[in-house]
Protein backbone atom coordinates (compact mmCIF):
# COMPACT_ATOMS: atom_id res chain seq x y z
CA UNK A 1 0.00 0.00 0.00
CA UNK A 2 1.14 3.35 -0.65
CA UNK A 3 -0.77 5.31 2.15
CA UNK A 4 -0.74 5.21 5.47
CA UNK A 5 -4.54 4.47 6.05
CA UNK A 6 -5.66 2.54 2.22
CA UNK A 7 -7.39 3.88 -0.68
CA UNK A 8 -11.15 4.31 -1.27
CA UNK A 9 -11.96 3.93 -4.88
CA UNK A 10 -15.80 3.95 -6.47
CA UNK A 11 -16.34 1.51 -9.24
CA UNK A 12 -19.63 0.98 -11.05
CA UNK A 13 -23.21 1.85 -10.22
CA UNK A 14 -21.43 3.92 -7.13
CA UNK A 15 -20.02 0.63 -5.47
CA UNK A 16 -17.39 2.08 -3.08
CA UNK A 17 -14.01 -0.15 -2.71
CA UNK A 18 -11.68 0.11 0.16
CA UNK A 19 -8.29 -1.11 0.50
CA UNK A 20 -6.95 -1.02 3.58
CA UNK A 21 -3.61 -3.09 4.55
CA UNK A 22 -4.59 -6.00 6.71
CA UNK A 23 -1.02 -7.81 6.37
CA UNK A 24 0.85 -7.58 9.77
CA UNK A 25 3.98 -7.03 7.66
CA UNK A 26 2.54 -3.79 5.76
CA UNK A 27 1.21 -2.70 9.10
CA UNK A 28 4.99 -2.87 10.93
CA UNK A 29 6.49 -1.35 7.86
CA UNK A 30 4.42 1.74 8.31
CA UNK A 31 4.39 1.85 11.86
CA UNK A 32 8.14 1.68 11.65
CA UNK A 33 8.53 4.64 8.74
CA UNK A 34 6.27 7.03 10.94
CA UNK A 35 8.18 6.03 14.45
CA UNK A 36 11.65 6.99 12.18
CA UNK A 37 10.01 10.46 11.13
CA UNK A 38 8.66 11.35 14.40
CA UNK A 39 12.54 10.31 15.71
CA UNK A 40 14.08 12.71 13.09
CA UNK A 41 14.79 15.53 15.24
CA UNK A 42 13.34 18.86 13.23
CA UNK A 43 15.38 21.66 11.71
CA UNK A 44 15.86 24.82 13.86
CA UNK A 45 15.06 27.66 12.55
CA UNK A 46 16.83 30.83 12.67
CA UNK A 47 15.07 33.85 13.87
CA UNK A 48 15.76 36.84 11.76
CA UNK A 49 17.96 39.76 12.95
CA UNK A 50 16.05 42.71 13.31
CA UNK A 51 16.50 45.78 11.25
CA UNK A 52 17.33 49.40 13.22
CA UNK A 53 14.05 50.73 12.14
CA UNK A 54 12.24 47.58 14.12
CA UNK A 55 14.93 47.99 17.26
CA UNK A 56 13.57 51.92 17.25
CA UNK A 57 9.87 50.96 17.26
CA UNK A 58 9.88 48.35 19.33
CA UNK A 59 11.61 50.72 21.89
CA UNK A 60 9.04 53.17 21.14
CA UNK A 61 6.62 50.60 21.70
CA UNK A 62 8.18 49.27 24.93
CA UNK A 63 8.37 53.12 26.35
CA UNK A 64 4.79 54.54 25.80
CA UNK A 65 3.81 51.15 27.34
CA UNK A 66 5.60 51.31 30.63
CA UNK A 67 4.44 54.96 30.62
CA UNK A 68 0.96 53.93 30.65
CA UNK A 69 1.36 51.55 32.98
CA UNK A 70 3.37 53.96 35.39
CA UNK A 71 -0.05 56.29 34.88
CA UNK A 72 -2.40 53.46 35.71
CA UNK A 73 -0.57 52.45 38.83
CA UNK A 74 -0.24 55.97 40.09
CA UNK A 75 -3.51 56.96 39.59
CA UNK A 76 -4.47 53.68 41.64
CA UNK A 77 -1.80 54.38 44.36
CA UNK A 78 -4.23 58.34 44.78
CA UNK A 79 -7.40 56.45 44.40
CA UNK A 80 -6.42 53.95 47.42
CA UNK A 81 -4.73 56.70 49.41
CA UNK A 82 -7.94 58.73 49.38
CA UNK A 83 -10.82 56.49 49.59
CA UNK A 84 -8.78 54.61 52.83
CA UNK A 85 -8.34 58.21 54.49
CA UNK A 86 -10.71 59.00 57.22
CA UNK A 87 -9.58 62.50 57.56
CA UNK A 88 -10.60 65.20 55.15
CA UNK A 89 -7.94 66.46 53.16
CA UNK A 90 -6.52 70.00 54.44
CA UNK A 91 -7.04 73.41 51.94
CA UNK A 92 -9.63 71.04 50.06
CA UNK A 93 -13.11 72.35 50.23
CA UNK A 94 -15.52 70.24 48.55
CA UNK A 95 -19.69 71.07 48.64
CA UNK A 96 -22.24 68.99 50.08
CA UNK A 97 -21.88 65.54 51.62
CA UNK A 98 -17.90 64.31 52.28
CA UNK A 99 -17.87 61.13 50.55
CA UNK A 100 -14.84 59.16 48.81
CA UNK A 101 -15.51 59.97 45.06
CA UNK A 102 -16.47 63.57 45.75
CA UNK A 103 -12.92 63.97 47.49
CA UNK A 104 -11.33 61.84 44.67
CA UNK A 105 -12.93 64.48 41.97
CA UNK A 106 -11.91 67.30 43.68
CA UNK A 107 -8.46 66.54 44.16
CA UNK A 108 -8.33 65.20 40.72
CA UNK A 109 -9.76 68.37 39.17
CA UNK A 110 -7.29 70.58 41.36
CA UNK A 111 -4.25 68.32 40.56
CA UNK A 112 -5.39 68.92 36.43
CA UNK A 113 -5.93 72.69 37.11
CA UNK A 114 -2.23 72.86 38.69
CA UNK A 115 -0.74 71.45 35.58
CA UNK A 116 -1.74 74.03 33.47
């Protein structure tokens, strides 16, 4: 047989043959060919150099990251530090009831006012 699992073949009026290799010796012979390719250790590949222009973006790419992820945690660190205060925060007036996000949006709007 020349395939691993036989050949189907239609003959006439749509009669459907099938070989398949019933011979113990045709079914070692395979077995052994597929245990010597699965042995065969594969090629390694190479992985291509990058160019300059790829070093530069992936730099790029690696910076604006981190900076976005310094943001993220900072912003977390003022979130935290203000909704697990008990006292109100000194030369901060907010209006109307003292809760956690009205403290939070005040110093956040003051904090974006200063930057300006």
């Amino acid at each position: 047989m020349k395939t691993d699992l036989g050949v189907v073949e239609v003959g006439d009026d749509n009669k459907v043959e099938v070989h398949v290799p019933t011979k113990d010796e045709d079914i070692d012979q395979e077995y052994d060919r597929v245990l010597g390719v699965l042995k065969a250790k594969p090629l390694k590949r190479q992985k291509p150099k990058p160019d300059n222009w790829t070093k530069q973006e992936d730099y790029y790419k690696s910076f604006r990251s981190r900076v976005v992820l310094v943001w993220l945690i900072t912003n977390l660190a003022l979130i935290l530090g203000i909704l697990h205060t008990n006292t109100a925060l000194s030369g901060i007036s907010t209006s109307g009831s003292q809760t956690p996000a009205n403290i939070y949006l005040t110093v956040s709007m003051n904090l974006s006012f200063m930057r300006c």
